[in-house]
C-alpha atoms as a PDB file:
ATOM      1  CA  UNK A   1     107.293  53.021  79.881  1.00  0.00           C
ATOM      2  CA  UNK A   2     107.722  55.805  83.148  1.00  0.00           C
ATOM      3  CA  UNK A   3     105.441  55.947  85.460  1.00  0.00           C
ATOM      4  CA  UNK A   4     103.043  59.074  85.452  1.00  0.00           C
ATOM      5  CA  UNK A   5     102.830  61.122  87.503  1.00  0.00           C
ATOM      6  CA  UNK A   6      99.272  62.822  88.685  1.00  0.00           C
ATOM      7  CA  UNK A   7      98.197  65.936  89.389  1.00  0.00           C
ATOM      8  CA  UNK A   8      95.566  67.189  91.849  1.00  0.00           C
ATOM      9  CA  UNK A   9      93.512  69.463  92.552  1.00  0.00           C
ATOM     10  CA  UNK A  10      95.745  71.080  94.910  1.00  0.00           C
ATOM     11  CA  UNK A  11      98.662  70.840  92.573  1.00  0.00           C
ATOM     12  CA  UNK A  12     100.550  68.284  94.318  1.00  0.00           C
ATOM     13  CA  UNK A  13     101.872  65.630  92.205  1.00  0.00           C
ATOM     14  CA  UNK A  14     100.503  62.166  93.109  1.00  0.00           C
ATOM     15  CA  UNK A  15     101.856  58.540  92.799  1.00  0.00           C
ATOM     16  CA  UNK A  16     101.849  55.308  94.285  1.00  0.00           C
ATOM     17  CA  UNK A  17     104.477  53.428  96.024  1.00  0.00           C
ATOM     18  CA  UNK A  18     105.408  51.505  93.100  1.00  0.00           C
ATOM     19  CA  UNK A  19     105.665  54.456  90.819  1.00  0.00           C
ATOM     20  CA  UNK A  20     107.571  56.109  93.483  1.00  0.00           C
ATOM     21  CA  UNK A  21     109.881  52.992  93.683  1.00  0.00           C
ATOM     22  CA  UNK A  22     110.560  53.185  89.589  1.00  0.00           C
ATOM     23  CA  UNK A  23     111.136  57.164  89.220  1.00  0.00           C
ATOM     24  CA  UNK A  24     113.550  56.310  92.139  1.00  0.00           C
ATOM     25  CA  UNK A  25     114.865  58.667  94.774  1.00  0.00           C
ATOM     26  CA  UNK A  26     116.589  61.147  92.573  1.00  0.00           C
ATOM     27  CA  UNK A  27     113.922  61.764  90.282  1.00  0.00           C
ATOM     28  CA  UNK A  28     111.243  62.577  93.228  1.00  0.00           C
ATOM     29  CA  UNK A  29     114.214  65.095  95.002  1.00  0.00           C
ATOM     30  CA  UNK A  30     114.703  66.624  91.713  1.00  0.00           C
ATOM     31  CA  UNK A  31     111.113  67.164  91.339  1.00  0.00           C
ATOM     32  CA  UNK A  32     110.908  68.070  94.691  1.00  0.00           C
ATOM     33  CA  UNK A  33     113.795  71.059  94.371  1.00  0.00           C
ATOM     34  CA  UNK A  34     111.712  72.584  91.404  1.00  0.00           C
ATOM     35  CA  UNK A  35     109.154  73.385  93.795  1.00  0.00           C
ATOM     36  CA  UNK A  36     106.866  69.936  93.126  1.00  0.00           C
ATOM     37  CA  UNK A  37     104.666  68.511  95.834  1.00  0.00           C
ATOM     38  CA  UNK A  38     104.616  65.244  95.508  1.00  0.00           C
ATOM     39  CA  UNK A  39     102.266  62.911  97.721  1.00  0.00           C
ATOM     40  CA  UNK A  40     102.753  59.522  97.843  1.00  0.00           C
ATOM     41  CA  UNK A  41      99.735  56.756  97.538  1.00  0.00           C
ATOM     42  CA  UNK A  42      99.440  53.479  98.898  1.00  0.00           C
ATOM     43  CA  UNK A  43      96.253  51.340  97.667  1.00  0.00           C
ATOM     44  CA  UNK A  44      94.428  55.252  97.100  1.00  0.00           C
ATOM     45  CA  UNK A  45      95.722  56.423 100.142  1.00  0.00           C
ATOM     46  CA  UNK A  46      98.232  58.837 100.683  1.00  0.00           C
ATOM     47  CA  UNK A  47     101.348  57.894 103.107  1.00  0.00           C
ATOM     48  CA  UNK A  48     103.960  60.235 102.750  1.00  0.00           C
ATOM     49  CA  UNK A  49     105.015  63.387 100.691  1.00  0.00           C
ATOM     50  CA  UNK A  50     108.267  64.384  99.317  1.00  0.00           C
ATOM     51  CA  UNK A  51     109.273  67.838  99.238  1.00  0.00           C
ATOM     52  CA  UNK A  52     111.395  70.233  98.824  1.00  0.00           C
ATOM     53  CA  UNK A  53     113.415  71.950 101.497  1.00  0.00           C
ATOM     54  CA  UNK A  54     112.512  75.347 100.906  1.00  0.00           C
ATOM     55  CA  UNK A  55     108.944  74.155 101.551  1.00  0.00           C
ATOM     56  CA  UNK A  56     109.659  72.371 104.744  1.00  0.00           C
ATOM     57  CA  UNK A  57     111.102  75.619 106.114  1.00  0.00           C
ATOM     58  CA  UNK A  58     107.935  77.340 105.214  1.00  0.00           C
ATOM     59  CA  UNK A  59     105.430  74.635 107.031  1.00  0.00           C
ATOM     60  CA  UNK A  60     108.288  74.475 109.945  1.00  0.00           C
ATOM     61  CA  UNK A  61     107.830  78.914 110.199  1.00  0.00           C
ATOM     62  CA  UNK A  62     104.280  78.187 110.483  1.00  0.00           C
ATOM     63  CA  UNK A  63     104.489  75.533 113.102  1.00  0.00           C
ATOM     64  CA  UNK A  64     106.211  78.186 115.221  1.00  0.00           C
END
């Protein structure tokens, strides 16, 4: 069975490290160039987030 992947209340996706590990890379870029937020959870906590470029331009304009 895939993993699933959650949604929060901020509409970032959410999943752990090991569901991260078993989408794989291109799966979580993929979602990532639709426009997904996806945060990344290690025991409950979140570690990193994958997303996608246009994004990371947007948070990068603001850090300006």
């Amino acid at each position: 069975m895939a993993p699933q992947v959650k949604s929060n209340a901020t509409s970032a996706e959410s999943v752990t490290v090991t569901e991260a590990s078993r989408l794989g890379v291109s799966d979580l870029v993929r979602r990532a160039s639709q426009g997904h937020d996806i945060v990344v959870e290690k025991h409950g906590t979140p570690v990193a987030a994958v997303i996608g470029l246009a994004r990371f331009e947007q948070l990068e304009d603001l850090e300006a």
